[in-house]
N, C-alpha and C. Protein backbone atom coordinates (compact mmCIF):
# COMPACT_ATOMS: atom_id res chain seq x y z
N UNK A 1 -5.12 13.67 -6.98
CA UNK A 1 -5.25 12.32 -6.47
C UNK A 1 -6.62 12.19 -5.81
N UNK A 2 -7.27 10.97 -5.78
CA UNK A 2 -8.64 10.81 -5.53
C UNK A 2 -8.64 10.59 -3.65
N UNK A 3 -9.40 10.43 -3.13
CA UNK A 3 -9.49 10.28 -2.10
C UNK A 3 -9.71 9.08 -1.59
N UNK A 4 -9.12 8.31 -0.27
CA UNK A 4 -9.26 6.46 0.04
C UNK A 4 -10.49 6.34 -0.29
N UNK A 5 -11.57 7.24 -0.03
CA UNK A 5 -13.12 6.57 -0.26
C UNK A 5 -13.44 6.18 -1.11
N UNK A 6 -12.45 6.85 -2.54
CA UNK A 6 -12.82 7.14 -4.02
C UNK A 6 -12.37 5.49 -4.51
N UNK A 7 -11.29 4.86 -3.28
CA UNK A 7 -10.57 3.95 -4.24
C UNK A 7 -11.37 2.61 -4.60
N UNK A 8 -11.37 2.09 -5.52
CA UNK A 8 -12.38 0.92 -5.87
C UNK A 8 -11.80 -0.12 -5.34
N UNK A 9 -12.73 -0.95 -4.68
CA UNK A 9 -12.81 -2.03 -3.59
C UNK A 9 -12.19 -3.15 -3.99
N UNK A 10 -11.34 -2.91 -5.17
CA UNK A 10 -10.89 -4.23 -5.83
C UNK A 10 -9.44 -4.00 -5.71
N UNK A 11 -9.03 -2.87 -6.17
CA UNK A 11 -7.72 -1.88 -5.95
C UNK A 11 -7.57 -2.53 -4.32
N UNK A 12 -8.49 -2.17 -3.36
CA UNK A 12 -7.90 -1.82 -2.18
C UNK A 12 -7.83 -2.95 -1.87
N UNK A 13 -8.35 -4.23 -1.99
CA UNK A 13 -7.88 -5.50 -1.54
C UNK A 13 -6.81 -5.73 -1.97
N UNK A 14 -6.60 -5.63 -3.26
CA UNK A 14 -5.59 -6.29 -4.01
C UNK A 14 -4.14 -5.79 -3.31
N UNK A 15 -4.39 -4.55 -2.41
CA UNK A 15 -3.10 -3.50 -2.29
C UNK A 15 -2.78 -4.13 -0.96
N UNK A 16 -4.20 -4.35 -0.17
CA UNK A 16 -3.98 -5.13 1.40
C UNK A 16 -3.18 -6.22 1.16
N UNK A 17 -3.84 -7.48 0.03
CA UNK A 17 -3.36 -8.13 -0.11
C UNK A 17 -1.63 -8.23 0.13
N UNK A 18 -1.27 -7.83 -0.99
CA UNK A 18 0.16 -7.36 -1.22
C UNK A 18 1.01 -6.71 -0.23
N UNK A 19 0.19 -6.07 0.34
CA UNK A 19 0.82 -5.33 1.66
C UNK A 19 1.19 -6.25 3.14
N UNK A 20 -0.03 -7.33 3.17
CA UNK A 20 -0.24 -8.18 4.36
C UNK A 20 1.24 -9.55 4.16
N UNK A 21 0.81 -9.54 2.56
CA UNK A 21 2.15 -10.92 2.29
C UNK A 21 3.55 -10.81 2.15
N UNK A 22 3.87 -9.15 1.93
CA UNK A 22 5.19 -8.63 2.08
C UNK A 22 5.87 -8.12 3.52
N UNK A 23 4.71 -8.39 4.74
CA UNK A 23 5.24 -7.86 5.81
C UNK A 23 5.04 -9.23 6.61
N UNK A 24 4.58 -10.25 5.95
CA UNK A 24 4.21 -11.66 6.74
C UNK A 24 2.96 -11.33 8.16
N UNK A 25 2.04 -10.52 7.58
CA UNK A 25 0.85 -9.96 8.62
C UNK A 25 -0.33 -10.61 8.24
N UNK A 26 -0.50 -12.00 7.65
CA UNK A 26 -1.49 -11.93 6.81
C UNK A 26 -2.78 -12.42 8.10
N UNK A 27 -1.96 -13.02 9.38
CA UNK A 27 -2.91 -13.48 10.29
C UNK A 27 -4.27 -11.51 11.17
N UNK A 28 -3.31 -10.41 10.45
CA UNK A 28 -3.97 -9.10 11.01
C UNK A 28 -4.60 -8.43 9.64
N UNK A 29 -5.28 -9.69 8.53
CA UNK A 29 -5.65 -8.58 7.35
C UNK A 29 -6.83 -8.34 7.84
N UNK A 30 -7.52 -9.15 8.44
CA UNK A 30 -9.01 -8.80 8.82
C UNK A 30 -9.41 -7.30 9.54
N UNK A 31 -8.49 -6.83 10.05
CA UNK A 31 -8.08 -5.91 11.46
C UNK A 31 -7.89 -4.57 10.65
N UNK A 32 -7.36 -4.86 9.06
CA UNK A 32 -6.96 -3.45 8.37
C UNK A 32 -7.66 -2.69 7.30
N UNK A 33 -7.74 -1.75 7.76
CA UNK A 33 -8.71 -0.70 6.82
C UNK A 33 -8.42 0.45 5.98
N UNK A 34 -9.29 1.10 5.31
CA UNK A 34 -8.25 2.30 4.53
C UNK A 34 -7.84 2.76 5.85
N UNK A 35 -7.99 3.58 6.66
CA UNK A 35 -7.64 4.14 7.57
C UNK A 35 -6.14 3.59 8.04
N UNK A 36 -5.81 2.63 8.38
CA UNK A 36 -4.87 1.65 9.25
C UNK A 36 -3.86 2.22 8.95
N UNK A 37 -3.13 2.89 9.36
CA UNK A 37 -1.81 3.53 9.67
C UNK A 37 -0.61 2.65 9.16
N UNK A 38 0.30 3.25 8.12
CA UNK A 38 1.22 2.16 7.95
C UNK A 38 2.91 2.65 8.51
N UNK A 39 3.53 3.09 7.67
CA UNK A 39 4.91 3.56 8.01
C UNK A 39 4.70 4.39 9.53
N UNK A 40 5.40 3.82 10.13
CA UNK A 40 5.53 4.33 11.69
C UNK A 40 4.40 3.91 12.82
N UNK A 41 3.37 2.89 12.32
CA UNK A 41 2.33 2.28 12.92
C UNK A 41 2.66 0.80 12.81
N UNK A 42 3.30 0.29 11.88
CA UNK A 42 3.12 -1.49 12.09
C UNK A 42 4.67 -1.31 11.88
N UNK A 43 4.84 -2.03 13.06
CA UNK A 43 6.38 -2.23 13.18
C UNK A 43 7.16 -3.11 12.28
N UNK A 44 6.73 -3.97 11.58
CA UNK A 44 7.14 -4.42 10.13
C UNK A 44 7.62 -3.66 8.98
N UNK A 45 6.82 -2.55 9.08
CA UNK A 45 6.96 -1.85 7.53
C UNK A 45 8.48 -0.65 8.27
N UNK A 46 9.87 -1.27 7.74
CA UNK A 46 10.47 -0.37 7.90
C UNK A 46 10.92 0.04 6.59
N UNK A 47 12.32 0.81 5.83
CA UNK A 47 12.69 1.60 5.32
C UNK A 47 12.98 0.39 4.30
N UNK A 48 13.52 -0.90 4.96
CA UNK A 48 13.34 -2.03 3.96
C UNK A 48 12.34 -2.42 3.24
N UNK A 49 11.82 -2.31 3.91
CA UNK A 49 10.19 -3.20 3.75
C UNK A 49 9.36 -2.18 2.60
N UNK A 50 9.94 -0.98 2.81
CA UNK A 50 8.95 -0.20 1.75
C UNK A 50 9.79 -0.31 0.23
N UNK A 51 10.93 -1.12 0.43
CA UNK A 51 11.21 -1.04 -0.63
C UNK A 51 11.14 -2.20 -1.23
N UNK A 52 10.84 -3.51 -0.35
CA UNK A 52 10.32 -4.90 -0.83
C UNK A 52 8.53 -4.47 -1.40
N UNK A 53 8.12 -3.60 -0.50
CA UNK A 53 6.52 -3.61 -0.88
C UNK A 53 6.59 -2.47 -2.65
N UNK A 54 7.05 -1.48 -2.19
CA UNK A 54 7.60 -1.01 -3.97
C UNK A 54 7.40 -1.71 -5.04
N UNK A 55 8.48 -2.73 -4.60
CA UNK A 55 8.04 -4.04 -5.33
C UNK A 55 7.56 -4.63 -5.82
N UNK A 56 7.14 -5.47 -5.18
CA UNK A 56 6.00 -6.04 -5.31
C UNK A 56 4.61 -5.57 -5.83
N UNK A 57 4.47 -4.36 -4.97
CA UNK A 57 3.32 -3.90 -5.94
C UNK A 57 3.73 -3.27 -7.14
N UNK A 58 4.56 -2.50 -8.16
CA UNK A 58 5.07 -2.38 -9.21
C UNK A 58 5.05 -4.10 -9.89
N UNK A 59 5.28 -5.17 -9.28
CA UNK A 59 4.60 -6.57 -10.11
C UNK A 59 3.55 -7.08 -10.00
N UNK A 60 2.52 -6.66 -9.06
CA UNK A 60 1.27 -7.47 -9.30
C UNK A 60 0.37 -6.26 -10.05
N UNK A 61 1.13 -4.81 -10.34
CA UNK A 61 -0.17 -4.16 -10.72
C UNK A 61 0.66 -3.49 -12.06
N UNK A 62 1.48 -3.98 -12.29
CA UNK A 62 2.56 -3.86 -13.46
C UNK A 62 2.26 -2.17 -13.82
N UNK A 63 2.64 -2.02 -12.61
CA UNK A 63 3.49 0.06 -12.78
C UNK A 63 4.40 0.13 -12.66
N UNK A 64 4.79 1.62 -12.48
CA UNK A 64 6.46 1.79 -12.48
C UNK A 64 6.14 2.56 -11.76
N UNK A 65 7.11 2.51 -10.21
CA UNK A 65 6.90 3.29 -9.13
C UNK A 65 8.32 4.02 -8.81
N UNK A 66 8.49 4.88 -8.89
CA UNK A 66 10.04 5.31 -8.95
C UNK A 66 10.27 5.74 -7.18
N UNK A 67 11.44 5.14 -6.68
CA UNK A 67 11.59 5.40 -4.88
C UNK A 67 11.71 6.66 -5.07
N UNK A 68 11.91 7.89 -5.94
CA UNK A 68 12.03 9.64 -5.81
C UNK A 68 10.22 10.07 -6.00
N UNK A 69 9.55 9.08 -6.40
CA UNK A 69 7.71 9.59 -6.41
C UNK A 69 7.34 9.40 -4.47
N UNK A 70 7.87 8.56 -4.11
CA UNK A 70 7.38 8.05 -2.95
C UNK A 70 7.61 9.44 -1.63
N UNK A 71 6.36 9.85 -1.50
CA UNK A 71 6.47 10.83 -0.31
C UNK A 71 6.04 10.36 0.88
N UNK A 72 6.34 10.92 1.91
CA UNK A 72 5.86 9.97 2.94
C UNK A 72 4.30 9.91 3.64
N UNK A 73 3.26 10.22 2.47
CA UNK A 73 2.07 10.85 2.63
C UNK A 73 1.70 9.36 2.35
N UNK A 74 2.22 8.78 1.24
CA UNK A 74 2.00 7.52 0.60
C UNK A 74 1.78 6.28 1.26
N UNK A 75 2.60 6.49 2.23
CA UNK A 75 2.78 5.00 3.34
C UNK A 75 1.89 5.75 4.75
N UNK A 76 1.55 6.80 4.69
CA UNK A 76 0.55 6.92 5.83
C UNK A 76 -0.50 6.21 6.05
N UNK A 77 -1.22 5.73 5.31
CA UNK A 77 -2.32 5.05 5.64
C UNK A 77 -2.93 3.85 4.59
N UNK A 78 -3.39 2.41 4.94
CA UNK A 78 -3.42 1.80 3.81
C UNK A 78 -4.07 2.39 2.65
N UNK A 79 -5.47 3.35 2.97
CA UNK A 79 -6.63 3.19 1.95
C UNK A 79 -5.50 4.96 0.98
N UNK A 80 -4.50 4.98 1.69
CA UNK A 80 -3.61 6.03 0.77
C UNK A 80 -2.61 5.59 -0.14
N UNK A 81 -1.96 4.91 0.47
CA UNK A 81 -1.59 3.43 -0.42
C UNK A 81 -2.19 3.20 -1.61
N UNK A 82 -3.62 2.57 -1.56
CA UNK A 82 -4.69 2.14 -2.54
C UNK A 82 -4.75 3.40 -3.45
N UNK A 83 -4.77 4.72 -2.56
CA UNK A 83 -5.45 5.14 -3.81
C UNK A 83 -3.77 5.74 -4.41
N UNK A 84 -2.86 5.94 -3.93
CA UNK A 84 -1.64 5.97 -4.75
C UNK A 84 -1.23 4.72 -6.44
N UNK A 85 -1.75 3.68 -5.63
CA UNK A 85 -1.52 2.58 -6.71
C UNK A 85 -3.01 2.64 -7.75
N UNK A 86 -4.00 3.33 -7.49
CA UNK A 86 -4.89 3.49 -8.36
C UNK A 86 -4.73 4.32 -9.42
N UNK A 87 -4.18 5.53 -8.95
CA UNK A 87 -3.53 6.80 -9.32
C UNK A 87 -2.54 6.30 -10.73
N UNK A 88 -1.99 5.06 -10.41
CA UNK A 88 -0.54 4.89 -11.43
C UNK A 88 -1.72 3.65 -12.52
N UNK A 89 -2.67 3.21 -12.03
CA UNK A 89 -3.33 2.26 -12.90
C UNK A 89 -4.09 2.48 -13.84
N UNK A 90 -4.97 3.18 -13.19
CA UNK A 90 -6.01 4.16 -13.81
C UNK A 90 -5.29 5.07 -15.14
């Protein structure tokens, strides 16, 4: 897997995006970075929520994300996120 730095700047919006409109955060996208801590940092994203965001991103980036791939390395941080969903695009 590539590293958040590696992930292309189009990926990583697109993932904020998706991430900000499934947790109704969109007034804190400005605020979030690869870095930004997700599962166990924004009190939105719970055990539900990762499975609405699953979701959703499996439809705007038309992958197949299976809930047994999902480790909890994945939801650590947005720009890990990004590069997880790059990982399945690429």
């Amino acid at each position: 897997m590539t590293s958040s730095a590696e992930v292309s700047t189009t990926i990583f919006e697109q993932v904020k995006a998706v991430v900000t409109a499934t947790l109704h955060i969109e007034d804190q996208a400005e605020e979030l970075g690869p870095e930004t801590g997700l599962y166990g940092n924004l009190p939105e994203l719970d055990s539900l929520t990762v499975v609405k965001l699953i979701v959703a991103l499996r439809q705007r980036f038309g992958i197949e994300i299976e809930l047994s791939e999902i480790a909890g390395d994945v939801f650590y941080t947005l720009g890990g996120l990004a590069t997880f969903v790059q990982s399945r695009v690429s």
